[in-house]
C-alpha atoms as a PDB file:
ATOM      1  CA  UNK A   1       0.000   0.000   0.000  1.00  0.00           C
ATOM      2  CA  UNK A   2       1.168   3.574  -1.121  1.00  0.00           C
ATOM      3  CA  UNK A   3      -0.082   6.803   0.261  1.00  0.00           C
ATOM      4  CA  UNK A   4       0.799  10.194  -1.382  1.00  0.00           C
ATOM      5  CA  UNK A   5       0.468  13.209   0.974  1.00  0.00           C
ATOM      6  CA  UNK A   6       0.330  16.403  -0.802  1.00  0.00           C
ATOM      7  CA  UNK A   7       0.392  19.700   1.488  1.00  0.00           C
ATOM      8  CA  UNK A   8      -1.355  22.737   0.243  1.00  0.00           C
ATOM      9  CA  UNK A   9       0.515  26.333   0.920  1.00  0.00           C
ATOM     10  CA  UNK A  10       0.449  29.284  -0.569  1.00  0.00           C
ATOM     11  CA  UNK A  11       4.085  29.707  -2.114  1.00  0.00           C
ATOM     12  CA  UNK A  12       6.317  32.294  -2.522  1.00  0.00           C
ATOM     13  CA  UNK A  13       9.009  34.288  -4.766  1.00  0.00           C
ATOM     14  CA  UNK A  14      11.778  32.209  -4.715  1.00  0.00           C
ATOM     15  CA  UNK A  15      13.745  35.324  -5.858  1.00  0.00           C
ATOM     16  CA  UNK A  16      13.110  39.140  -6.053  1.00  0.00           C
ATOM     17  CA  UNK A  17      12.611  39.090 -10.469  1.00  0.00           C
ATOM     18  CA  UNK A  18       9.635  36.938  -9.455  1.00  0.00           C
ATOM     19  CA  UNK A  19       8.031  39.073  -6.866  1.00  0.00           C
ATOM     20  CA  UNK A  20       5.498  40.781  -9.475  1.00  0.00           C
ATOM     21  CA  UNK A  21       4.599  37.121 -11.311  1.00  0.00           C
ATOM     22  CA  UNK A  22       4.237  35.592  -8.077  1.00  0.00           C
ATOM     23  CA  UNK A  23       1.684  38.421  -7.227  1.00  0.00           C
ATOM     24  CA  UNK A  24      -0.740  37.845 -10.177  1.00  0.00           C
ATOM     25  CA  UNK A  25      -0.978  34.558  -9.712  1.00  0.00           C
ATOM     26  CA  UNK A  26      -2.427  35.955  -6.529  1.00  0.00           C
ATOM     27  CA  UNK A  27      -4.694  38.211  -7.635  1.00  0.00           C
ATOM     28  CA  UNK A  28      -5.444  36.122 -10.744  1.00  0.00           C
ATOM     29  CA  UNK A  29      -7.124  33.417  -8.462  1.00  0.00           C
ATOM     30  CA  UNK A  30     -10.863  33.664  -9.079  1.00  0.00           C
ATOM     31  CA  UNK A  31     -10.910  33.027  -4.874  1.00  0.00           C
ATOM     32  CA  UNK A  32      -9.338  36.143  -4.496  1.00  0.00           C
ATOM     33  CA  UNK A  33     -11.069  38.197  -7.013  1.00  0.00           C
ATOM     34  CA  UNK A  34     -14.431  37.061  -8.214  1.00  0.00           C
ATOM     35  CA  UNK A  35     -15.056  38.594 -11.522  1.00  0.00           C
ATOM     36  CA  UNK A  36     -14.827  37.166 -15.147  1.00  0.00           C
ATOM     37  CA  UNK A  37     -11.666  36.827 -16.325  1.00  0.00           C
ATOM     38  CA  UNK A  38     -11.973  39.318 -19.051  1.00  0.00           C
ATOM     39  CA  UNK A  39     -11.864  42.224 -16.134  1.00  0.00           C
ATOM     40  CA  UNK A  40      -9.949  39.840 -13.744  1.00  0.00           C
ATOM     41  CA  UNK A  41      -7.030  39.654 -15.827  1.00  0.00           C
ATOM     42  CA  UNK A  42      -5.720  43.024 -16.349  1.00  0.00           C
ATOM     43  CA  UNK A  43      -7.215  43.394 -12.965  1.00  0.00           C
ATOM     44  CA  UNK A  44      -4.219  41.551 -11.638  1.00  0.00           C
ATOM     45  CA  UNK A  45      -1.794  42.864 -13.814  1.00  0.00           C
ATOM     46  CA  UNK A  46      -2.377  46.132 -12.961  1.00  0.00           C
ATOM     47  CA  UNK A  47      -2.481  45.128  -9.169  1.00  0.00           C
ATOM     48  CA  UNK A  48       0.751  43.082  -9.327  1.00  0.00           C
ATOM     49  CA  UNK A  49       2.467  45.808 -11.487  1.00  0.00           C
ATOM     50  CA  UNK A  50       1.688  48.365  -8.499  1.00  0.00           C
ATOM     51  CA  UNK A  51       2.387  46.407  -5.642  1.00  0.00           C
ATOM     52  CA  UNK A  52       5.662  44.619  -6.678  1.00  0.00           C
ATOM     53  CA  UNK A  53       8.073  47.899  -5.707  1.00  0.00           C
ATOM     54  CA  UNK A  54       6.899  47.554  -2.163  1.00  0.00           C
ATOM     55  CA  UNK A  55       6.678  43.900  -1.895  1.00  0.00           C
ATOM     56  CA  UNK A  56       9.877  43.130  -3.509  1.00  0.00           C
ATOM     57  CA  UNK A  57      11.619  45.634  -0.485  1.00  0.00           C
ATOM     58  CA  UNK A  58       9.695  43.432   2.008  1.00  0.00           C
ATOM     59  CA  UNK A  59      10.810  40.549   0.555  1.00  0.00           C
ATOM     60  CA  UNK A  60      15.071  41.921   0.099  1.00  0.00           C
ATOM     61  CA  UNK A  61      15.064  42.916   3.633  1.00  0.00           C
ATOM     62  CA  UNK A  62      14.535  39.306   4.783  1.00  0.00           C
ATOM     63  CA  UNK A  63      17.244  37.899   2.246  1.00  0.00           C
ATOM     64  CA  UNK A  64      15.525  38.347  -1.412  1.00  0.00           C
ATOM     65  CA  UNK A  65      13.471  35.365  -1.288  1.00  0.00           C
ATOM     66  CA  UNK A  66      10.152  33.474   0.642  1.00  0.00           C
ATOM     67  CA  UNK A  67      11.526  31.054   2.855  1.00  0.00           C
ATOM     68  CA  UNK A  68       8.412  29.423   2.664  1.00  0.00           C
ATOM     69  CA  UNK A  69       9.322  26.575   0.402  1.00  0.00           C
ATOM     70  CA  UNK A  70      12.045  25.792   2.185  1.00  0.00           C
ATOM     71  CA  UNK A  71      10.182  25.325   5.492  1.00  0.00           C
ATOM     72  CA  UNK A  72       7.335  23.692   3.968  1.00  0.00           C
ATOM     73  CA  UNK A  73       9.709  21.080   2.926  1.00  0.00           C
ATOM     74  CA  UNK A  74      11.225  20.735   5.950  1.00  0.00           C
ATOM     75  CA  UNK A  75       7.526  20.029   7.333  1.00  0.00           C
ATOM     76  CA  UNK A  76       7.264  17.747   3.926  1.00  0.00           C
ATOM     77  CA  UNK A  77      10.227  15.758   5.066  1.00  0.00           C
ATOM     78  CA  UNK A  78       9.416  15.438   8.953  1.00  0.00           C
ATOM     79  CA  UNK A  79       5.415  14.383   8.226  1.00  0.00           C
ATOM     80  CA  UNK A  80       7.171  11.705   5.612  1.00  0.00           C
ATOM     81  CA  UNK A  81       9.661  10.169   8.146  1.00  0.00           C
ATOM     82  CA  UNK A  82       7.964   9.972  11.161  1.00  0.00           C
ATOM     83  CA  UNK A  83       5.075   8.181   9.157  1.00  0.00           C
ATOM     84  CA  UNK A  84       7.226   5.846   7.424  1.00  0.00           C
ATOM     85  CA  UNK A  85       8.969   5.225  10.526  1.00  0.00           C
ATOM     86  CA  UNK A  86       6.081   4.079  12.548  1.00  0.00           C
ATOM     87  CA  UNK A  87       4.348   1.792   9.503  1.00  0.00           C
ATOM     88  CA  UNK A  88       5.797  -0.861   8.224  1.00  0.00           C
ATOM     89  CA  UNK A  89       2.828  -2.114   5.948  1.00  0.00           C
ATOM     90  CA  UNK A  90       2.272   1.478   4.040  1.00  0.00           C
ATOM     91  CA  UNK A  91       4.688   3.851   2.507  1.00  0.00           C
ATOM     92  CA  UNK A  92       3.744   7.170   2.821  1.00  0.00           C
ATOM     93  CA  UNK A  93       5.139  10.095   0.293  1.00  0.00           C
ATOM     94  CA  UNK A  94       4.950  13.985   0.838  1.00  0.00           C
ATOM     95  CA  UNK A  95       4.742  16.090  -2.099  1.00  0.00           C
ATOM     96  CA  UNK A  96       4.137  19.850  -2.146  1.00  0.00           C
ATOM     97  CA  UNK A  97       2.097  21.725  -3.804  1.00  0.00           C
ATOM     98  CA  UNK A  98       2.142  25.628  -3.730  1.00  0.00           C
ATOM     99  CA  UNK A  99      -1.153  27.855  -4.717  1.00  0.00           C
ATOM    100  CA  UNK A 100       0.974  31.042  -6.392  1.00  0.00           C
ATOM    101  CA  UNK A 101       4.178  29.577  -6.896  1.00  0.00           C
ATOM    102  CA  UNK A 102       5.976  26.698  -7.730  1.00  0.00           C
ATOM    103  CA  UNK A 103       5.654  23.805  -7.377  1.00  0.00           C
ATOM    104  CA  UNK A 104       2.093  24.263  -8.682  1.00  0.00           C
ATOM    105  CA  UNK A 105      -0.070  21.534  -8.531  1.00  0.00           C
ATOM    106  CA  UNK A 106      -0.252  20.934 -11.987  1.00  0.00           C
ATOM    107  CA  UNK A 107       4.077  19.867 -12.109  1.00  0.00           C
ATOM    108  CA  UNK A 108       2.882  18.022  -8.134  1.00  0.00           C
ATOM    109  CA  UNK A 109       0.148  15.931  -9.847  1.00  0.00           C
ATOM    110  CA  UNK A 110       2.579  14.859 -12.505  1.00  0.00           C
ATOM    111  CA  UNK A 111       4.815  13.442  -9.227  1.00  0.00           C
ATOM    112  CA  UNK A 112       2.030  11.976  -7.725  1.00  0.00           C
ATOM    113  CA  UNK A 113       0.831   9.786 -10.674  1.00  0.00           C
ATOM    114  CA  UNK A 114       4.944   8.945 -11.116  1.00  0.00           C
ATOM    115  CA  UNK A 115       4.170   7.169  -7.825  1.00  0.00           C
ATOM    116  CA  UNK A 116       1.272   6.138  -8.628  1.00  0.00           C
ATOM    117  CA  UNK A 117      -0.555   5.358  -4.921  1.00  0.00           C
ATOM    118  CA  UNK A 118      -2.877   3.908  -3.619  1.00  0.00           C
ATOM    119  CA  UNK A 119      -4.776   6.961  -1.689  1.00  0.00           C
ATOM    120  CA  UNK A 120      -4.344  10.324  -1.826  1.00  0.00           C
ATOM    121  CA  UNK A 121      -4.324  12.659   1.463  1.00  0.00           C
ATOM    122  CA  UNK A 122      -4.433  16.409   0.615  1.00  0.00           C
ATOM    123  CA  UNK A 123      -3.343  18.248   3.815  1.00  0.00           C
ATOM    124  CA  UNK A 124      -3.743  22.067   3.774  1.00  0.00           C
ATOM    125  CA  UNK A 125      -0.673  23.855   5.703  1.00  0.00           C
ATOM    126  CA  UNK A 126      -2.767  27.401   6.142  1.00  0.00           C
ATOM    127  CA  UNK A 127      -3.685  28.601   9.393  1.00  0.00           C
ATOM    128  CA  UNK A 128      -7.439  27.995   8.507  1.00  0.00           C
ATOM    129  CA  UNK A 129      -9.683  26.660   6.228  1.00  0.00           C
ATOM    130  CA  UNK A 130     -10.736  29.840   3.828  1.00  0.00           C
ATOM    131  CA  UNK A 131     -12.426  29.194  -0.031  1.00  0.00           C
ATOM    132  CA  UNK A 132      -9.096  32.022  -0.780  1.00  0.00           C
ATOM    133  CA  UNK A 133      -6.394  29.968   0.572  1.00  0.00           C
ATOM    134  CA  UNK A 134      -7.709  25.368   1.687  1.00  0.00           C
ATOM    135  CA  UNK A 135     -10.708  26.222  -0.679  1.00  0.00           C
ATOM    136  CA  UNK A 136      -9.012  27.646  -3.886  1.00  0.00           C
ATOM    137  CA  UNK A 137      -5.983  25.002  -3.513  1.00  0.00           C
ATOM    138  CA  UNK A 138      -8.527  22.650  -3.089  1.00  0.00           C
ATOM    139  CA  UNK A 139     -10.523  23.209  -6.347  1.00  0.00           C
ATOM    140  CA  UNK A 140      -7.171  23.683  -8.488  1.00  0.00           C
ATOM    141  CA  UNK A 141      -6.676  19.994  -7.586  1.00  0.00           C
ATOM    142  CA  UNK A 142     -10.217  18.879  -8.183  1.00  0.00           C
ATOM    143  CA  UNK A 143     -10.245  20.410 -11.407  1.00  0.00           C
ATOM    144  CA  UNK A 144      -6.859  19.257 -12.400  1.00  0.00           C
ATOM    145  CA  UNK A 145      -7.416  15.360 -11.429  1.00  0.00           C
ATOM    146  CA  UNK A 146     -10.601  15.382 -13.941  1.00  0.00           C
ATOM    147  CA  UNK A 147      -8.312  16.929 -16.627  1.00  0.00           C
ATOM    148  CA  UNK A 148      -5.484  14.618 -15.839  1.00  0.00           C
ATOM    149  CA  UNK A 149      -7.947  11.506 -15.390  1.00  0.00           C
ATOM    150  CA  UNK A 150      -6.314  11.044 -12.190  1.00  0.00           C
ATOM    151  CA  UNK A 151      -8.550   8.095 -10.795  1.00  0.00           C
ATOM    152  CA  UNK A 152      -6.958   7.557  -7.372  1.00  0.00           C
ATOM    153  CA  UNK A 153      -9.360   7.582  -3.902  1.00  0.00           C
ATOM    154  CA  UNK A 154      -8.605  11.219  -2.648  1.00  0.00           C
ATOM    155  CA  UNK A 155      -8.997  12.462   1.039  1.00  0.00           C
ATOM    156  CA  UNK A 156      -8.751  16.071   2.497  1.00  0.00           C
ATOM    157  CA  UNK A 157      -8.604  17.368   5.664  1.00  0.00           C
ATOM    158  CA  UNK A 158      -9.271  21.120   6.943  1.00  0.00           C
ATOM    159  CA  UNK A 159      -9.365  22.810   9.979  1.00  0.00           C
ATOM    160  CA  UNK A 160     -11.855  24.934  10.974  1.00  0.00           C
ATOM    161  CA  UNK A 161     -11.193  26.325  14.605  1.00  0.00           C
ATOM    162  CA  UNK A 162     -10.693  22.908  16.915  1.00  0.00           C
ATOM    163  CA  UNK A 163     -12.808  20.967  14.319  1.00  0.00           C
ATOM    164  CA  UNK A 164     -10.976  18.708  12.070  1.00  0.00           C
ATOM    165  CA  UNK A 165     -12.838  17.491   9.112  1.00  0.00           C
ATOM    166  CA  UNK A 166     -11.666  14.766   7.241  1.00  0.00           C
ATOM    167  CA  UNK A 167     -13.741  14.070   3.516  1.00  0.00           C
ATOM    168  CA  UNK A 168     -13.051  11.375   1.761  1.00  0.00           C
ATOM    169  CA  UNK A 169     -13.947  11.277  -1.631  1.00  0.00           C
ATOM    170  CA  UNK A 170     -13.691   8.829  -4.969  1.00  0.00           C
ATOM    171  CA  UNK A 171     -12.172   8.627  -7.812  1.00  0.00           C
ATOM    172  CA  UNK A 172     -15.264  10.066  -9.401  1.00  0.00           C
ATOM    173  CA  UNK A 173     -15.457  12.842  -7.262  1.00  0.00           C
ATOM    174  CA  UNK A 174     -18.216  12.457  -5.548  1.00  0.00           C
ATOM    175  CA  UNK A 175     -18.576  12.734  -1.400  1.00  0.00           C
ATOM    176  CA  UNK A 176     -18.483   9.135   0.067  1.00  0.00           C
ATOM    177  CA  UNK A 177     -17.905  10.045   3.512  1.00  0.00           C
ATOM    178  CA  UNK A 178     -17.527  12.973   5.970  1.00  0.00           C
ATOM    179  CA  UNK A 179     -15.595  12.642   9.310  1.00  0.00           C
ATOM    180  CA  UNK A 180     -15.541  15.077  11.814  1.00  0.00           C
ATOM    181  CA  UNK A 181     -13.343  14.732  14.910  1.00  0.00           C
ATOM    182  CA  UNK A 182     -13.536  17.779  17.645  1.00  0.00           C
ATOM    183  CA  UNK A 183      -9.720  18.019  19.109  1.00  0.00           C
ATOM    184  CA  UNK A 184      -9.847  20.240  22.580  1.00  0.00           C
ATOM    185  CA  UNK A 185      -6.889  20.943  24.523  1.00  0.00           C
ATOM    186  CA  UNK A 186      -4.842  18.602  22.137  1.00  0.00           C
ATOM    187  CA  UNK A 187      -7.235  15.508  23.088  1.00  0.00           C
ATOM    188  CA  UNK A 188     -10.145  13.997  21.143  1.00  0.00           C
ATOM    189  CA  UNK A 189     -13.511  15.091  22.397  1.00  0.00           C
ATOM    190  CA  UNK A 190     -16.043  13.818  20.169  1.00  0.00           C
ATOM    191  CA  UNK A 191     -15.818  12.349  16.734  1.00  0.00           C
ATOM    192  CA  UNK A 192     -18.281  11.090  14.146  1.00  0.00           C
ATOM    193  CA  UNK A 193     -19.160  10.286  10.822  1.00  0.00           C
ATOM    194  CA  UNK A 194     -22.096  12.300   9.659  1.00  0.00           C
ATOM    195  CA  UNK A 195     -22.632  11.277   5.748  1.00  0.00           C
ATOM    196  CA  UNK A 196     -22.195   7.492   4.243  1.00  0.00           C
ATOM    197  CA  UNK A 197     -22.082   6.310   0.865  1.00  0.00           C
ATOM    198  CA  UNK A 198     -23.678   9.230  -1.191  1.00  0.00           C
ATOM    199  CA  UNK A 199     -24.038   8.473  -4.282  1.00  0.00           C
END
């Protein structure tokens, strides 16, 4: 059995040249601003354009660069061994895939079918589930698997305040199951599965 983890973020520049394209893909995300693409567009170009000066100073004063990526794979890399350490039966994979930056989901998926696994668990690294930040990254993959004919059983889990929601999904798509688990003070209080086998 093979298990792909892929963790949602937002990304980053990796460099100050790609401050300004890094910042339309921001602005360019329908979650972000919900108009039709004909305005949204220039929209974000003209956005990106103005705010670059300042963000690119933001970004040289703490070494020209997000160091985003880099911690995200150190997360990527922890989650992976401790797993793998504590399973024998499973092999679990992290793989990352950034909302604005690279790696975008798109060059992720292409990973994730190279190991071709049994389950899918997409694990959002944001501070809380929002349709702009767990929502949008999770819709980029949605619509990406049907493009890609990625047929693999795909979980996700968000976080909204102490309540952990785990969906599991098919290969099709469609909800199979809902799990909710209620964590207080670091211990589980109350957990349940509140929809079966929709079809």
């Amino acid at each position: 059995m093979k298990k792909a983890i892929v963790l949602f973020n937002l990304g980053g520049p990796d460099n100050l040249d790609n401050v300004e394209p890094f910042l339309f893909n921001l602005f360019n995300d329908p979650a972000i601003l919900n108009l039709p693409k004909l305005i949204r567009y220039p929209l974000a170009k003209f956005i990106s354009n103005r705010r670059a000066p300042i963000a690119r100073k933001i970004y040289q004063e703490i070494g020209g660069s997000s160091p985003i990526l880099k911690l995200t794979k150190d997360q990527a890399n922890s989650l992976q061994n401790s797993l793998n350490s504590k399973q024998n039966s499973t092999e679990y994979k992290a793989f990352i895939a950034m909302r604005c930056w690279h790696p975008r989901a798109s060059e992720t998926m292409q990973e994730v079918k190279k190991f071709n696994p049994n389950e899918i668990i997409l694990l959002p690294l944001y501070p809380q589930y929002s349709a702009a930040t767990s929502g949008s990254s999770f819709l980029e993959w949605e619509n990406l698997a049907n493009k890609n004919n990625l047929n693999i059983n795909t979980n996700f889990i968000f976080q909204i305040s102490n309540i952990f929601i785990l969906i599991i999904i098919s290969h099709m798509g469609l909800f199979k199951h809902i799990y909710l688990k209620i964590i207080m003070e670091n211990h589980l209080y109350w957990e349940k599965g509140i929809l079966e086998d929709m079809q």
